[in-house]
C-alpha atoms as a PDB file:
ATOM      1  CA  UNK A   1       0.000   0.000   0.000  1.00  0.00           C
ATOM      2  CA  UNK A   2       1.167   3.484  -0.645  1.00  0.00           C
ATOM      3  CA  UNK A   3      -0.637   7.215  -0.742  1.00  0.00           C
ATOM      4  CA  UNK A   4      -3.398   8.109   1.469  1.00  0.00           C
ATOM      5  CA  UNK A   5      -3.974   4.487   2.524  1.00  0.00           C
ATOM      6  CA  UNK A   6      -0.854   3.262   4.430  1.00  0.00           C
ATOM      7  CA  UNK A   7      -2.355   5.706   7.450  1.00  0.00           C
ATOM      8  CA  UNK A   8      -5.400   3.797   7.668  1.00  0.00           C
ATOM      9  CA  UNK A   9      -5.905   2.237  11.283  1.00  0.00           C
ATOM     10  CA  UNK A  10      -6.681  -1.353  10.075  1.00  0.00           C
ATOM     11  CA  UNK A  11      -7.840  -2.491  13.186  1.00  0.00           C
ATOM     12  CA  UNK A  12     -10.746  -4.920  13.678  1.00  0.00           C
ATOM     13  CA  UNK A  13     -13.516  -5.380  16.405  1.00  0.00           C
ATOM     14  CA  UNK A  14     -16.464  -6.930  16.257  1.00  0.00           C
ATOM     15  CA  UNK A  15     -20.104  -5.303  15.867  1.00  0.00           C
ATOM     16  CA  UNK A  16     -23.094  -6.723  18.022  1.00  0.00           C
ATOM     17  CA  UNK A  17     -26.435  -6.132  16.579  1.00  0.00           C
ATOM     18  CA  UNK A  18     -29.303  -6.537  18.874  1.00  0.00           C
ATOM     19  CA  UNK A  19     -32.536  -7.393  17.695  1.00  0.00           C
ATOM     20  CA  UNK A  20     -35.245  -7.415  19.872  1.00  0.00           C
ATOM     21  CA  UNK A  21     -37.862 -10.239  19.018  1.00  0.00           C
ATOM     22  CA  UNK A  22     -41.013  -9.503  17.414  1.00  0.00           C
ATOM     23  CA  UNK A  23     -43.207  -9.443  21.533  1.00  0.00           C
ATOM     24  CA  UNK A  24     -40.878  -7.835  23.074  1.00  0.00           C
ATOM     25  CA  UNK A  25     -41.936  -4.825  24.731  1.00  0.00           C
ATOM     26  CA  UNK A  26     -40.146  -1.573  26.586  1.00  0.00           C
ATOM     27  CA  UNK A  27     -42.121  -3.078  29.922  1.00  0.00           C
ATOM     28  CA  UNK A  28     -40.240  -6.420  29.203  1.00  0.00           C
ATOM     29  CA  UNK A  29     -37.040  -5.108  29.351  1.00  0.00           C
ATOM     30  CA  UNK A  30     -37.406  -2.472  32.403  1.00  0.00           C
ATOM     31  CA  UNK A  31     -36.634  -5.598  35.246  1.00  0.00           C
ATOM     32  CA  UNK A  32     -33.598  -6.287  33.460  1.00  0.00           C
ATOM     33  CA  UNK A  33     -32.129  -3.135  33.019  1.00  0.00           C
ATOM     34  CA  UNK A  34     -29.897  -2.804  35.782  1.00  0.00           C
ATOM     35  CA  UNK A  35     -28.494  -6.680  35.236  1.00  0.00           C
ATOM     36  CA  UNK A  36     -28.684  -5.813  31.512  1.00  0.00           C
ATOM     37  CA  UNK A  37     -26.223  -2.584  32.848  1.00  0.00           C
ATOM     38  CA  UNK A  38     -24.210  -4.367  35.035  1.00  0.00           C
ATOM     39  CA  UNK A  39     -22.922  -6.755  32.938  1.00  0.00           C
ATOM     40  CA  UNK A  40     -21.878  -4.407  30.453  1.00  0.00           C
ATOM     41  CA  UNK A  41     -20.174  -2.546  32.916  1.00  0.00           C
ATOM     42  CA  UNK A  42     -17.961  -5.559  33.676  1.00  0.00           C
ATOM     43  CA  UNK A  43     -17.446  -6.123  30.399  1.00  0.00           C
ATOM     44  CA  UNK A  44     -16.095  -2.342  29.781  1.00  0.00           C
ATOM     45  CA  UNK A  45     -14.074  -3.090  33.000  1.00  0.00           C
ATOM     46  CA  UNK A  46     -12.437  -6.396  31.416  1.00  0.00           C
ATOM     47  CA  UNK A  47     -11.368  -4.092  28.049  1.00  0.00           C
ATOM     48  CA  UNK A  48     -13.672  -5.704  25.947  1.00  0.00           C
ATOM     49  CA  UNK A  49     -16.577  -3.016  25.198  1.00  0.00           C
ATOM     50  CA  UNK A  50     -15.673  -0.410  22.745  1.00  0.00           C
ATOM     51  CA  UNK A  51     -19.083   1.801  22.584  1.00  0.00           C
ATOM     52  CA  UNK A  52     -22.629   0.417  23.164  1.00  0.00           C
ATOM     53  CA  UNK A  53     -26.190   2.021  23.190  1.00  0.00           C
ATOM     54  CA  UNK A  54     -29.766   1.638  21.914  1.00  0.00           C
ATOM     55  CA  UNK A  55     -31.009   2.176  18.643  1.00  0.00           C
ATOM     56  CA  UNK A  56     -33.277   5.141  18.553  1.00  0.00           C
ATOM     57  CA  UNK A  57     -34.219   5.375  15.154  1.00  0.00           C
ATOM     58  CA  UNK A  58     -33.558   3.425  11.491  1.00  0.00           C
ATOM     59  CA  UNK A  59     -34.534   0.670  10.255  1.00  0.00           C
ATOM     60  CA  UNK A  60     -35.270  -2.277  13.093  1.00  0.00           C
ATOM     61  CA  UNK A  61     -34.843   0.457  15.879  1.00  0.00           C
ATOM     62  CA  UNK A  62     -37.272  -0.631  18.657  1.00  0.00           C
ATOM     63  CA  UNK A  63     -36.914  -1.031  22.350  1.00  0.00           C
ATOM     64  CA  UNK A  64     -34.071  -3.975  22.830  1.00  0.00           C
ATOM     65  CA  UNK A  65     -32.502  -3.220  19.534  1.00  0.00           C
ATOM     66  CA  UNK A  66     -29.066  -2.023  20.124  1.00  0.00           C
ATOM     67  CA  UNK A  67     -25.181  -2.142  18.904  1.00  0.00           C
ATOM     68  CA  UNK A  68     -22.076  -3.270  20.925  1.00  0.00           C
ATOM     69  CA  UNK A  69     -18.637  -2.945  19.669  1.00  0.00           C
ATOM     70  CA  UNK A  70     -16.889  -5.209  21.477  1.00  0.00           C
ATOM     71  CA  UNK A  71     -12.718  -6.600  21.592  1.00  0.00           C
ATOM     72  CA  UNK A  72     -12.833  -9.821  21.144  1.00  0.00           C
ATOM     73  CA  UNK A  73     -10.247 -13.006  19.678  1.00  0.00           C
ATOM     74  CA  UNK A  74     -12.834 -13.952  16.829  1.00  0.00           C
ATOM     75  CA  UNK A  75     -16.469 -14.295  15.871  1.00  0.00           C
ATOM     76  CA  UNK A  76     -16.751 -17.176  18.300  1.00  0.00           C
ATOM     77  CA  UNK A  77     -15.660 -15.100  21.135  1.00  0.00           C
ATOM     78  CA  UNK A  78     -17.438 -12.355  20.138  1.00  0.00           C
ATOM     79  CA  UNK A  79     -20.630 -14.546  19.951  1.00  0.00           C
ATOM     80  CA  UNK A  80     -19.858 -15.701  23.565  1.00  0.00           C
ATOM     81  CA  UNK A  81     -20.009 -12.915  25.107  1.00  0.00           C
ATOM     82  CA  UNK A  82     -23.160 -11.584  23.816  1.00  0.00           C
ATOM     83  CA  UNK A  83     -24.898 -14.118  24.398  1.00  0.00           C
ATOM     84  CA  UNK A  84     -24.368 -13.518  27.885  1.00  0.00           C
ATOM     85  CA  UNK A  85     -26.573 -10.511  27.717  1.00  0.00           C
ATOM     86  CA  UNK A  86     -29.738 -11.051  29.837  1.00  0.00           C
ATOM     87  CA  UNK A  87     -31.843  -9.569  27.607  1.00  0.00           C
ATOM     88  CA  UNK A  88     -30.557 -12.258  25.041  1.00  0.00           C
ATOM     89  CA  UNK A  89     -30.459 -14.908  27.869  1.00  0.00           C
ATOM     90  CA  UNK A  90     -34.066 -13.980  28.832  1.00  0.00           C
ATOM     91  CA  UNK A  91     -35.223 -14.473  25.564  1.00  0.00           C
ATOM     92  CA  UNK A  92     -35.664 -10.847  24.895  1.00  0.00           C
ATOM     93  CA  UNK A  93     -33.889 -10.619  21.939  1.00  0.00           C
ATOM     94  CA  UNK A  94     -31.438 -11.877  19.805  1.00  0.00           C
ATOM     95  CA  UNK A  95     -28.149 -10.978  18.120  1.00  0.00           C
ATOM     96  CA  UNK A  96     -25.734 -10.391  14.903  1.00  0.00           C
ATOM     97  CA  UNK A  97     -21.955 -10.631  15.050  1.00  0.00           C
ATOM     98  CA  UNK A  98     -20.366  -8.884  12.222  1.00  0.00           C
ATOM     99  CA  UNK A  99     -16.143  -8.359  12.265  1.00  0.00           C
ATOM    100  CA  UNK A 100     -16.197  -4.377  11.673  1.00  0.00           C
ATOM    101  CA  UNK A 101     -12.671  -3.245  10.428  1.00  0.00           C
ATOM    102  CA  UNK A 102     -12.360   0.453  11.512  1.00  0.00           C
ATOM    103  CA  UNK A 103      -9.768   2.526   9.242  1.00  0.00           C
ATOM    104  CA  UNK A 104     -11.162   6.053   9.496  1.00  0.00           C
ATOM    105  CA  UNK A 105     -12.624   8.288  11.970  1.00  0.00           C
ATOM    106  CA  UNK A 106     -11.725  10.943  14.692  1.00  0.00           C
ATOM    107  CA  UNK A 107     -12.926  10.650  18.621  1.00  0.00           C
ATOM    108  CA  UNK A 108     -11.849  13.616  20.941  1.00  0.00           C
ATOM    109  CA  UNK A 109     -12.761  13.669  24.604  1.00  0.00           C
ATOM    110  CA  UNK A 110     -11.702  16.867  26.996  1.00  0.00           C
ATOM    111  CA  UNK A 111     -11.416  15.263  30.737  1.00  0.00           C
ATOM    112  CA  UNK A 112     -11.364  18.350  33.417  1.00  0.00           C
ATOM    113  CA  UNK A 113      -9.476  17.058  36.265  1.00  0.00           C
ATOM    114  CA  UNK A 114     -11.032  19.550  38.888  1.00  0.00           C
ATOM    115  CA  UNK A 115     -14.015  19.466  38.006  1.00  0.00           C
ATOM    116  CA  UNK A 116     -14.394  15.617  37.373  1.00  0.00           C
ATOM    117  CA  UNK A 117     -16.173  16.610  34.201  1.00  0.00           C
ATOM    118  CA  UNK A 118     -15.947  15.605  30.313  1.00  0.00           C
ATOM    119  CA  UNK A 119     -16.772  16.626  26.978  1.00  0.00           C
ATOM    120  CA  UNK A 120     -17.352  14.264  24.080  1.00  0.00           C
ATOM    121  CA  UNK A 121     -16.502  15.591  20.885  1.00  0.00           C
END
Protein backbone atom coordinates (compact mmCIF):
# COMPACT_ATOMS: atom_id res chain seq x y z
CA UNK A 1 0.00 0.00 0.00
CA UNK A 2 1.17 3.48 -0.65
CA UNK A 3 -0.64 7.22 -0.74
CA UNK A 4 -3.40 8.11 1.47
CA UNK A 5 -3.97 4.49 2.52
CA UNK A 6 -0.85 3.26 4.43
CA UNK A 7 -2.36 5.71 7.45
CA UNK A 8 -5.40 3.80 7.67
CA UNK A 9 -5.91 2.24 11.28
CA UNK A 10 -6.68 -1.35 10.07
CA UNK A 11 -7.84 -2.49 13.19
CA UNK A 12 -10.75 -4.92 13.68
CA UNK A 13 -13.52 -5.38 16.41
CA UNK A 14 -16.46 -6.93 16.26
CA UNK A 15 -20.10 -5.30 15.87
CA UNK A 16 -23.09 -6.72 18.02
CA UNK A 17 -26.43 -6.13 16.58
CA UNK A 18 -29.30 -6.54 18.87
CA UNK A 19 -32.54 -7.39 17.70
CA UNK A 20 -35.24 -7.41 19.87
CA UNK A 21 -37.86 -10.24 19.02
CA UNK A 22 -41.01 -9.50 17.41
CA UNK A 23 -43.21 -9.44 21.53
CA UNK A 24 -40.88 -7.83 23.07
CA UNK A 25 -41.94 -4.83 24.73
CA UNK A 26 -40.15 -1.57 26.59
CA UNK A 27 -42.12 -3.08 29.92
CA UNK A 28 -40.24 -6.42 29.20
CA UNK A 29 -37.04 -5.11 29.35
CA UNK A 30 -37.41 -2.47 32.40
CA UNK A 31 -36.63 -5.60 35.25
CA UNK A 32 -33.60 -6.29 33.46
CA UNK A 33 -32.13 -3.13 33.02
CA UNK A 34 -29.90 -2.80 35.78
CA UNK A 35 -28.49 -6.68 35.24
CA UNK A 36 -28.68 -5.81 31.51
CA UNK A 37 -26.22 -2.58 32.85
CA UNK A 38 -24.21 -4.37 35.04
CA UNK A 39 -22.92 -6.76 32.94
CA UNK A 40 -21.88 -4.41 30.45
CA UNK A 41 -20.17 -2.55 32.92
CA UNK A 42 -17.96 -5.56 33.68
CA UNK A 43 -17.45 -6.12 30.40
CA UNK A 44 -16.09 -2.34 29.78
CA UNK A 45 -14.07 -3.09 33.00
CA UNK A 46 -12.44 -6.40 31.42
CA UNK A 47 -11.37 -4.09 28.05
CA UNK A 48 -13.67 -5.70 25.95
CA UNK A 49 -16.58 -3.02 25.20
CA UNK A 50 -15.67 -0.41 22.75
CA UNK A 51 -19.08 1.80 22.58
CA UNK A 52 -22.63 0.42 23.16
CA UNK A 53 -26.19 2.02 23.19
CA UNK A 54 -29.77 1.64 21.91
CA UNK A 55 -31.01 2.18 18.64
CA UNK A 56 -33.28 5.14 18.55
CA UNK A 57 -34.22 5.38 15.15
CA UNK A 58 -33.56 3.43 11.49
CA UNK A 59 -34.53 0.67 10.25
CA UNK A 60 -35.27 -2.28 13.09
CA UNK A 61 -34.84 0.46 15.88
CA UNK A 62 -37.27 -0.63 18.66
CA UNK A 63 -36.91 -1.03 22.35
CA UNK A 64 -34.07 -3.97 22.83
CA UNK A 65 -32.50 -3.22 19.53
CA UNK A 66 -29.07 -2.02 20.12
CA UNK A 67 -25.18 -2.14 18.90
CA UNK A 68 -22.08 -3.27 20.92
CA UNK A 69 -18.64 -2.94 19.67
CA UNK A 70 -16.89 -5.21 21.48
CA UNK A 71 -12.72 -6.60 21.59
CA UNK A 72 -12.83 -9.82 21.14
CA UNK A 73 -10.25 -13.01 19.68
CA UNK A 74 -12.83 -13.95 16.83
CA UNK A 75 -16.47 -14.29 15.87
CA UNK A 76 -16.75 -17.18 18.30
CA UNK A 77 -15.66 -15.10 21.14
CA UNK A 78 -17.44 -12.35 20.14
CA UNK A 79 -20.63 -14.55 19.95
CA UNK A 80 -19.86 -15.70 23.56
CA UNK A 81 -20.01 -12.91 25.11
CA UNK A 82 -23.16 -11.58 23.82
CA UNK A 83 -24.90 -14.12 24.40
CA UNK A 84 -24.37 -13.52 27.88
CA UNK A 85 -26.57 -10.51 27.72
CA UNK A 86 -29.74 -11.05 29.84
CA UNK A 87 -31.84 -9.57 27.61
CA UNK A 88 -30.56 -12.26 25.04
CA UNK A 89 -30.46 -14.91 27.87
CA UNK A 90 -34.07 -13.98 28.83
CA UNK A 91 -35.22 -14.47 25.56
CA UNK A 92 -35.66 -10.85 24.90
CA UNK A 93 -33.89 -10.62 21.94
CA UNK A 94 -31.44 -11.88 19.81
CA UNK A 95 -28.15 -10.98 18.12
CA UNK A 96 -25.73 -10.39 14.90
CA UNK A 97 -21.95 -10.63 15.05
CA UNK A 98 -20.37 -8.88 12.22
CA UNK A 99 -16.14 -8.36 12.27
CA UNK A 100 -16.20 -4.38 11.67
CA UNK A 101 -12.67 -3.24 10.43
CA UNK A 102 -12.36 0.45 11.51
CA UNK A 103 -9.77 2.53 9.24
CA UNK A 104 -11.16 6.05 9.50
CA UNK A 105 -12.62 8.29 11.97
CA UNK A 106 -11.73 10.94 14.69
CA UNK A 107 -12.93 10.65 18.62
CA UNK A 108 -11.85 13.62 20.94
CA UNK A 109 -12.76 13.67 24.60
CA UNK A 110 -11.70 16.87 27.00
CA UNK A 111 -11.42 15.26 30.74
CA UNK A 112 -11.36 18.35 33.42
CA UNK A 113 -9.48 17.06 36.26
CA UNK A 114 -11.03 19.55 38.89
CA UNK A 115 -14.02 19.47 38.01
CA UNK A 116 -14.39 15.62 37.37
CA UNK A 117 -16.17 16.61 34.20
CA UNK A 118 -15.95 15.60 30.31
CA UNK A 119 -16.77 16.63 26.98
CA UNK A 120 -17.35 14.26 24.08
CA UNK A 121 -16.50 15.59 20.88
Amino acid sequence: MSGSTDKLLGKDYWLIRSLPAETTTADDLTPLVDEHVSWLLGLEREGLVVLSGPLLDGPGARPGSGITVLRADDAEHAARLAGGDPFVVAGLRSFEVCRWRVNEGSIGVRLSLGTGTFHWE
